[in-house]
PDB file of N, CA and C in Angstrom:
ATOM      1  N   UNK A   1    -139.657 104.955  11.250  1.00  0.00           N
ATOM      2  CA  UNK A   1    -141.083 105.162  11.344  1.00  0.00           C
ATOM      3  C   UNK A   1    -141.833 103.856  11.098  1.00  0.00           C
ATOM      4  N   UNK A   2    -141.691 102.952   9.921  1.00  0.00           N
ATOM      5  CA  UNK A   2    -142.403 101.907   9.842  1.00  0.00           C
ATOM      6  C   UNK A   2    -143.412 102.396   8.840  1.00  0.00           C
ATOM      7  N   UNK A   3    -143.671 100.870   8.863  1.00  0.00           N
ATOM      8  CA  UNK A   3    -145.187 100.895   8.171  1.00  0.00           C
ATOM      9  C   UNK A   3    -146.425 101.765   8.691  1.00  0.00           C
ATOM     10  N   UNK A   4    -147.197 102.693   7.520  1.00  0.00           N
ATOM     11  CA  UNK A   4    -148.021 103.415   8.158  1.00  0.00           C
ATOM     12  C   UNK A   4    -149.420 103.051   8.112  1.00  0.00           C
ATOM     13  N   UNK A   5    -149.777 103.285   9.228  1.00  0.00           N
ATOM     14  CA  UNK A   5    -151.722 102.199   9.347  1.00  0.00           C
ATOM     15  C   UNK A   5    -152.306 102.585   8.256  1.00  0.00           C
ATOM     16  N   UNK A   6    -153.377 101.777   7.456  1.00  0.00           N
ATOM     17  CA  UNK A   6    -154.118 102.863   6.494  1.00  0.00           C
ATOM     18  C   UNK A   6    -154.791 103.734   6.976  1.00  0.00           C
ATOM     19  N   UNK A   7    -155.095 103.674   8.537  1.00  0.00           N
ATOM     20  CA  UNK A   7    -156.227 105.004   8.720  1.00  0.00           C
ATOM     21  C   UNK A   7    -155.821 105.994   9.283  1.00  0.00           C
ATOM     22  N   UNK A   8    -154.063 106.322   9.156  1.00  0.00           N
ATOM     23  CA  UNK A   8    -153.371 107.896   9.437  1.00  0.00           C
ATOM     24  C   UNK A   8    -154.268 109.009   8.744  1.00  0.00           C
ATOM     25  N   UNK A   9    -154.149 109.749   9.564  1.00  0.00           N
ATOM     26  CA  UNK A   9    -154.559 111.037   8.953  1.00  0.00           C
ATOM     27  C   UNK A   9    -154.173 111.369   7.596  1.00  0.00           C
ATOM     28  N   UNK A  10    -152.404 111.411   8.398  1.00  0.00           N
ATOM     29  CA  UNK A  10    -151.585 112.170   7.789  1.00  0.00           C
ATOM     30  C   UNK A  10    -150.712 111.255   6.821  1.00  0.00           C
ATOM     31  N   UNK A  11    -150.646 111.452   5.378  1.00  0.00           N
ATOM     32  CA  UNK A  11    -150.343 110.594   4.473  1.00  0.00           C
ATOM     33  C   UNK A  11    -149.215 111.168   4.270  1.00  0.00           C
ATOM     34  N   UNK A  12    -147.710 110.049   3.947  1.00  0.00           N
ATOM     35  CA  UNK A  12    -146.647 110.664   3.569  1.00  0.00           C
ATOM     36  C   UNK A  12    -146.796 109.873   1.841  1.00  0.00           C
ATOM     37  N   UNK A  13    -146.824 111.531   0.842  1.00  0.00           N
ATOM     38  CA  UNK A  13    -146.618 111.320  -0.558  1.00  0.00           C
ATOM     39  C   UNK A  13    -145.262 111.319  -1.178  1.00  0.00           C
ATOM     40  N   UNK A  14    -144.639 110.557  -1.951  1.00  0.00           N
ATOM     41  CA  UNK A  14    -143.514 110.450  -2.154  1.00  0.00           C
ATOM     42  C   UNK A  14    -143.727 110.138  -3.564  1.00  0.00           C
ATOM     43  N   UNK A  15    -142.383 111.236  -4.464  1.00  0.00           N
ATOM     44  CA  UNK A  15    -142.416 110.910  -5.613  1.00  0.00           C
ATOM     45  C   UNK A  15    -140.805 109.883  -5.933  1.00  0.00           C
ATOM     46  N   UNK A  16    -140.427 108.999  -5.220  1.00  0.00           N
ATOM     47  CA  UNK A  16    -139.329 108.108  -5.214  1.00  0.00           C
ATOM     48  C   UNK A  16    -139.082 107.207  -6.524  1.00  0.00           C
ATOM     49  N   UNK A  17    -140.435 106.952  -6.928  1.00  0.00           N
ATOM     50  CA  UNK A  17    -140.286 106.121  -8.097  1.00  0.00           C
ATOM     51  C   UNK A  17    -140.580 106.859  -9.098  1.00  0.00           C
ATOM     52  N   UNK A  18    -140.762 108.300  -9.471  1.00  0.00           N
ATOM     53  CA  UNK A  18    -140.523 108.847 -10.440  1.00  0.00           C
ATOM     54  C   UNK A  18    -138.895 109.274 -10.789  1.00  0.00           C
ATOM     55  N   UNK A  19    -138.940 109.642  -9.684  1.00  0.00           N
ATOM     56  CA  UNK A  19    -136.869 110.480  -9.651  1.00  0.00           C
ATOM     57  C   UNK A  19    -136.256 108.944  -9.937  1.00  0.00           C
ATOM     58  N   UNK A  20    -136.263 107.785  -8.809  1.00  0.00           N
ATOM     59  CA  UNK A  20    -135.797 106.243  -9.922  1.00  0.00           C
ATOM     60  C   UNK A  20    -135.511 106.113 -11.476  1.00  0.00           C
ATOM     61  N   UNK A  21    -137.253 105.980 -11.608  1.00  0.00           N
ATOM     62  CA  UNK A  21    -136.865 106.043 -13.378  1.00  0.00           C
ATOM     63  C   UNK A  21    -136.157 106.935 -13.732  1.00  0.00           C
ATOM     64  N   UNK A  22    -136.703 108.059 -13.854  1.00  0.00           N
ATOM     65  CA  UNK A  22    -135.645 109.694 -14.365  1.00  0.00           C
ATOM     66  C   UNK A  22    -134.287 108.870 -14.680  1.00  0.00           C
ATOM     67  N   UNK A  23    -134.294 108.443 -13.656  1.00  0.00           N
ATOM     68  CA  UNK A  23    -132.606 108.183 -13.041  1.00  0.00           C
ATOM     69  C   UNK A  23    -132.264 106.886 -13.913  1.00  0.00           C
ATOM     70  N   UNK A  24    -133.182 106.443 -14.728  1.00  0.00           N
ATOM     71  CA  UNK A  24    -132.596 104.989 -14.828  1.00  0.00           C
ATOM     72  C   UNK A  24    -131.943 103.755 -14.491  1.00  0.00           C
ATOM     73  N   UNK A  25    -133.116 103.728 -12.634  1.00  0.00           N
ATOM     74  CA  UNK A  25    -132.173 102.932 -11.656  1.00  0.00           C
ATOM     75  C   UNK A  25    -133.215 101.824 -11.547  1.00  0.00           C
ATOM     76  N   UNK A  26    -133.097 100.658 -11.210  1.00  0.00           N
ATOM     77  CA  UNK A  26    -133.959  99.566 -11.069  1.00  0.00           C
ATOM     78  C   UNK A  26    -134.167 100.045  -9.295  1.00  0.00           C
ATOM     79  N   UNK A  27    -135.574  99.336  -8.784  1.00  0.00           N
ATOM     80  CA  UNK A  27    -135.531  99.387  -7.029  1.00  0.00           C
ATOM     81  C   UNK A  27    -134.447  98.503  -6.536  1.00  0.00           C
ATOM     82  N   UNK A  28    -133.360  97.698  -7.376  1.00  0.00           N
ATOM     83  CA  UNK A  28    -132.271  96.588  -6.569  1.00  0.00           C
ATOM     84  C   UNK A  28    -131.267  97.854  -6.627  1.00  0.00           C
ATOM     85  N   UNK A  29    -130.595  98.552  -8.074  1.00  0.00           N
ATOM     86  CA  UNK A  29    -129.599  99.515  -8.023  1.00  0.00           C
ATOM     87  C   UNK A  29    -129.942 100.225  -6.763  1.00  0.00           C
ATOM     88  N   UNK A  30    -130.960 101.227  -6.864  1.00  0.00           N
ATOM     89  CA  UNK A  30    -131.439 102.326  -5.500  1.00  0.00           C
ATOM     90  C   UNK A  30    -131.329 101.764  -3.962  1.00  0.00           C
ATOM     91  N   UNK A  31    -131.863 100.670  -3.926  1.00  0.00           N
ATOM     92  CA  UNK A  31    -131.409 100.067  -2.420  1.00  0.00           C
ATOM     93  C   UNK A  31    -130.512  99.721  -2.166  1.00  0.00           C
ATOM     94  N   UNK A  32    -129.785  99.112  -3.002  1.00  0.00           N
ATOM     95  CA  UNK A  32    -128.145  98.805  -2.801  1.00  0.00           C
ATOM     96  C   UNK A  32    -127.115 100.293  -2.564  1.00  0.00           C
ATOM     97  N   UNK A  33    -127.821 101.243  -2.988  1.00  0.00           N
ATOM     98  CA  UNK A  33    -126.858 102.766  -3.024  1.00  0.00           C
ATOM     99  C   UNK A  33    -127.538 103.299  -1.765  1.00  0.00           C
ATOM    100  N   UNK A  34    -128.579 102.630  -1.446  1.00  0.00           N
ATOM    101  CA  UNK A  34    -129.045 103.376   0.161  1.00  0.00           C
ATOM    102  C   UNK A  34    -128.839 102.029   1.306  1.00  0.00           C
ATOM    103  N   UNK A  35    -128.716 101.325   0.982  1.00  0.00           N
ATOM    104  CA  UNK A  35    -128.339 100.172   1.922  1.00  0.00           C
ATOM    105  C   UNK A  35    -129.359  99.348   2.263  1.00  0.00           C
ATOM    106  N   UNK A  36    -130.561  99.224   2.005  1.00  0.00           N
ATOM    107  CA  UNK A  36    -131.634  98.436   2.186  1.00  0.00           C
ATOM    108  C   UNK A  36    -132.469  97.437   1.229  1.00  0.00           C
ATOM    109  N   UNK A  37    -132.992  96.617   1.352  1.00  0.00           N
ATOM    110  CA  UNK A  37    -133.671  95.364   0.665  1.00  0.00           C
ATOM    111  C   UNK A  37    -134.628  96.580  -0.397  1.00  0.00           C
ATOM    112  N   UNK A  38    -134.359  95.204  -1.411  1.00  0.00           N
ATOM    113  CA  UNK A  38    -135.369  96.001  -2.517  1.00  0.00           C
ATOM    114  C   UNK A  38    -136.274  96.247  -2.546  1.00  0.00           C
ATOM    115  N   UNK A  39    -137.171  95.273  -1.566  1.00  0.00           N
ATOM    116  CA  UNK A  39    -138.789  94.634  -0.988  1.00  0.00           C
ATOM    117  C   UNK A  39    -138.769  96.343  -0.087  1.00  0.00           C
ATOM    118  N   UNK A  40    -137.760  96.689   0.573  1.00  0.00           N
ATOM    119  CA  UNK A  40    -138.270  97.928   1.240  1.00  0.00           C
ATOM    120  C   UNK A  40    -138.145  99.376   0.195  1.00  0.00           C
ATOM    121  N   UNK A  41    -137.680  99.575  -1.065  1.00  0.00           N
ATOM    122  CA  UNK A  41    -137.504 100.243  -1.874  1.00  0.00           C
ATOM    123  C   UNK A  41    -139.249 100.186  -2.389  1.00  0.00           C
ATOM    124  N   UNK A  42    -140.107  98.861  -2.882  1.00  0.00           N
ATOM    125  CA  UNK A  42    -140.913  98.706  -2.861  1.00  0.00           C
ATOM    126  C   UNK A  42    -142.562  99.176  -2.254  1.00  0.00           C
ATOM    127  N   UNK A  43    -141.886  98.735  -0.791  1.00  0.00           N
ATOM    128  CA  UNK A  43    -142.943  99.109   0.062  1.00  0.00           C
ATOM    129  C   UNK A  43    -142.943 101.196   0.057  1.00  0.00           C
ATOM    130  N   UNK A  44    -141.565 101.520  -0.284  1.00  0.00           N
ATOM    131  CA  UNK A  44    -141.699 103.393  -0.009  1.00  0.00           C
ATOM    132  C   UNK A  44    -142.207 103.553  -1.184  1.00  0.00           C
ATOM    133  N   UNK A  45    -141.894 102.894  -1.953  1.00  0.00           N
ATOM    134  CA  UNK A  45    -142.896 103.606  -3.575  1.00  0.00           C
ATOM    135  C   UNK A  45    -144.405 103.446  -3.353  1.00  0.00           C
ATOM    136  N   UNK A  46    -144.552 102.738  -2.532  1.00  0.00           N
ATOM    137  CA  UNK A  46    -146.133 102.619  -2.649  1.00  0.00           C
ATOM    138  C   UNK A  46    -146.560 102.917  -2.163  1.00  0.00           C
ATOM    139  N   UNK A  47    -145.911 103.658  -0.664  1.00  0.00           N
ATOM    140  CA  UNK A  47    -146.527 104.748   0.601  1.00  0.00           C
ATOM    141  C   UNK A  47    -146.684 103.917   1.242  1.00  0.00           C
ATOM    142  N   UNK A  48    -146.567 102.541   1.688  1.00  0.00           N
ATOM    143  CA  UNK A  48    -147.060 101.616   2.779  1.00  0.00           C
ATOM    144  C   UNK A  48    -145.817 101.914   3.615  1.00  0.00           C
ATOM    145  N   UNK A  49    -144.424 102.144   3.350  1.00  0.00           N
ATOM    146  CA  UNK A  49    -143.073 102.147   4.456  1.00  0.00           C
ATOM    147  C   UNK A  49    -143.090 103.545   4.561  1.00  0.00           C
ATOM    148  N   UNK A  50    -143.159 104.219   5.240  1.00  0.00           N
ATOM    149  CA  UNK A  50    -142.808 105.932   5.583  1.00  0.00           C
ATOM    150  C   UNK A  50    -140.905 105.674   6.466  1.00  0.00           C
ATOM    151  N   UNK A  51    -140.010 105.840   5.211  1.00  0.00           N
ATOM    152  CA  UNK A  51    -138.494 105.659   5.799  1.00  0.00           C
ATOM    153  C   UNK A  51    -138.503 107.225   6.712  1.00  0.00           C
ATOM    154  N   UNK A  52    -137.274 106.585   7.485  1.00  0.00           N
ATOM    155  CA  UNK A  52    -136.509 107.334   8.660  1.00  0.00           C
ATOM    156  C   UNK A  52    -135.775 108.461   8.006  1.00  0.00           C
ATOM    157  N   UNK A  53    -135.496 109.549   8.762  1.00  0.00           N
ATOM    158  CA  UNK A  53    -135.111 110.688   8.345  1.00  0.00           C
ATOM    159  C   UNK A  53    -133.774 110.075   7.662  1.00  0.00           C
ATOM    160  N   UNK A  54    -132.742 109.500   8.361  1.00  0.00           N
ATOM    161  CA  UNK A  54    -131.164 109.166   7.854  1.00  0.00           C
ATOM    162  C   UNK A  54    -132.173 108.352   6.431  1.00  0.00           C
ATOM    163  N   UNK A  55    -132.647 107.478   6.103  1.00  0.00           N
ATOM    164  CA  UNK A  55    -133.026 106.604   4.877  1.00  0.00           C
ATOM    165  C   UNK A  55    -133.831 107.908   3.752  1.00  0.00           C
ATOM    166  N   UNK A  56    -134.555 108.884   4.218  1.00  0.00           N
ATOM    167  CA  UNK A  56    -134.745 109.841   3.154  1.00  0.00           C
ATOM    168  C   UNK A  56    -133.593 110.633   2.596  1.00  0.00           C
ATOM    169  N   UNK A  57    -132.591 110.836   3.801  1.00  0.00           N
ATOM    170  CA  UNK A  57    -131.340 111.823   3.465  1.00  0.00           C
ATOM    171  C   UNK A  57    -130.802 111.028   2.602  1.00  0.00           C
ATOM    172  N   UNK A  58    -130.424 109.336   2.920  1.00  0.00           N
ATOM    173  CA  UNK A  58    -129.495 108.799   1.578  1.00  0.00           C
ATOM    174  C   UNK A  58    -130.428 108.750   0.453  1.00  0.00           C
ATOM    175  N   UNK A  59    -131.547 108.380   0.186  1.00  0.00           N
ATOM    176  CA  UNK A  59    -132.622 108.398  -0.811  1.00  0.00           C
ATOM    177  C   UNK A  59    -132.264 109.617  -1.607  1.00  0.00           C
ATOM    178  N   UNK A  60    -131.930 110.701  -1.056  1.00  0.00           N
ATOM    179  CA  UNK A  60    -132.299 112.308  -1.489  1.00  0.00           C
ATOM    180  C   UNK A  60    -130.989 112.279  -2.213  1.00  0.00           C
ATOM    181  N   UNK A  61    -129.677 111.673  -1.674  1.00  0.00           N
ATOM    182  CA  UNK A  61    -128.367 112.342  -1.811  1.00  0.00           C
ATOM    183  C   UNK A  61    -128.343 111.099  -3.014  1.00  0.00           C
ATOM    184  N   UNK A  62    -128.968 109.753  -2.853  1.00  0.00           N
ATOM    185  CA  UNK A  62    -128.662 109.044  -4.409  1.00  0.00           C
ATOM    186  C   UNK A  62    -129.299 109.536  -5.311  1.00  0.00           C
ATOM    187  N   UNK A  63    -130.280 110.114  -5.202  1.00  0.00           N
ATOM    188  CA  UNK A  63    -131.157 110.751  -6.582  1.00  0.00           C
ATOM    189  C   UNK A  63    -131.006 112.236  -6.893  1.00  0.00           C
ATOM    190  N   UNK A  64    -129.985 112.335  -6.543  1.00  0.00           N
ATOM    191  CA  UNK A  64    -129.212 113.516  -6.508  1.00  0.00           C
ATOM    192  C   UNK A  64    -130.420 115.200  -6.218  1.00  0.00           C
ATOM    193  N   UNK A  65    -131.199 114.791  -5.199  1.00  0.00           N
ATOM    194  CA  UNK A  65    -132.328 115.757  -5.260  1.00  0.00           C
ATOM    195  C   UNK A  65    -131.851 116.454  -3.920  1.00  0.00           C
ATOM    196  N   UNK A  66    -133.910 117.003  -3.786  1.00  0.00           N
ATOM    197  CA  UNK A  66    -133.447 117.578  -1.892  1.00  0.00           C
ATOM    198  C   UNK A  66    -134.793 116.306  -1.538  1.00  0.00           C
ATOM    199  N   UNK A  67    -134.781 116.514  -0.423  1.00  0.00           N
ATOM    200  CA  UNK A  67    -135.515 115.592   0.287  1.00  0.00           C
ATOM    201  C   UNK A  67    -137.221 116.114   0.085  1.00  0.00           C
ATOM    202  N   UNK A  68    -137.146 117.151   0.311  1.00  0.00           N
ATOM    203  CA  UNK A  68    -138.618 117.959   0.250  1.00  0.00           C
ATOM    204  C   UNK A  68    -138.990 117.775  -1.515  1.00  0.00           C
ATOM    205  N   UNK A  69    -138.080 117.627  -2.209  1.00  0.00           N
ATOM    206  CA  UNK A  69    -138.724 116.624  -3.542  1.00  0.00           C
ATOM    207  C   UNK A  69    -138.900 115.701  -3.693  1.00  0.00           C
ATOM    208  N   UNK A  70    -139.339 114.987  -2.511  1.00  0.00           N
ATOM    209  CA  UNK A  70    -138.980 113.388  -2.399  1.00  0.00           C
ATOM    210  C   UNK A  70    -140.191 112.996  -1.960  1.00  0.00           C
ATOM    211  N   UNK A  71    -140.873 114.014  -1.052  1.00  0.00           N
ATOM    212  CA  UNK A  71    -141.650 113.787   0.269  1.00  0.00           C
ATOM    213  C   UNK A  71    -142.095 114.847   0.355  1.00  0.00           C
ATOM    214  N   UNK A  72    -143.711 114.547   0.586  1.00  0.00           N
ATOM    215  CA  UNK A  72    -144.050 115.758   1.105  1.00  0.00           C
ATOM    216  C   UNK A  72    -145.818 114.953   2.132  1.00  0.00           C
ATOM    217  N   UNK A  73    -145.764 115.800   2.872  1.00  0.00           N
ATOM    218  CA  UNK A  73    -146.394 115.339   3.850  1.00  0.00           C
ATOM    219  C   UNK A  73    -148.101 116.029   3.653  1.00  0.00           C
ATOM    220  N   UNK A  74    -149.446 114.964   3.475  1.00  0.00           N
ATOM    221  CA  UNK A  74    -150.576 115.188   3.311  1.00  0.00           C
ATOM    222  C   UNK A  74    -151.053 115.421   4.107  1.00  0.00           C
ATOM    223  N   UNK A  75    -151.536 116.366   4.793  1.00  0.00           N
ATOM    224  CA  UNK A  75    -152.421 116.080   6.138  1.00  0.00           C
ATOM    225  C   UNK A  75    -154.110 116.347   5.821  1.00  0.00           C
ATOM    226  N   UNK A  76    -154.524 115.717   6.894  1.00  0.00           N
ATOM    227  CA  UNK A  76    -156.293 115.746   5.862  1.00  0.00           C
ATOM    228  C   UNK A  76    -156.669 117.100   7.553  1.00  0.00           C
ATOM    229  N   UNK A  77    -157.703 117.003   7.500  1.00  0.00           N
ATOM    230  CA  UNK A  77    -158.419 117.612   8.635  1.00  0.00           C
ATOM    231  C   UNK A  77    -159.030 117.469   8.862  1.00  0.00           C
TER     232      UNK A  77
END
């Protein structure tokens, strides 16, 4: 998906860096267990990167969650 414009409608909310801490994982541990730069571990905590379905599934399966606790999708109207 990429980076999302700021003027989407539709906001993807993600609680990634809460389940992290929980977890007692730094953003270098978590990207290294999902395969990507830490700088992009970064950018999803802050809602600026909206990751790809396969990058939420490993996200979900390292933080031992489901995905729909991970993510959940804002839509305005």
């Amino acid at each position: 998906m990429g980076r999302q414009p700021k003027q989407d409608k539709d906001q993807l909310e993600n609680l990634v860096e809460e389940f992290r801490t929980k977890r007692e994982l730094s953003r270098q541990e978590l990207a290294d267990l999902v395969g990507v730069h830490y700088q992009t571990m970064s950018y999803i905590e802050r809602g600026e990167y909206a990751p790809t379905l396969a990058l939420a599934l490993r996200l979900a399966a390292a933080l031992n969650c489901k995905v729909e606790q991970l993510f959940k999708l804002k839509v305005s109207m």
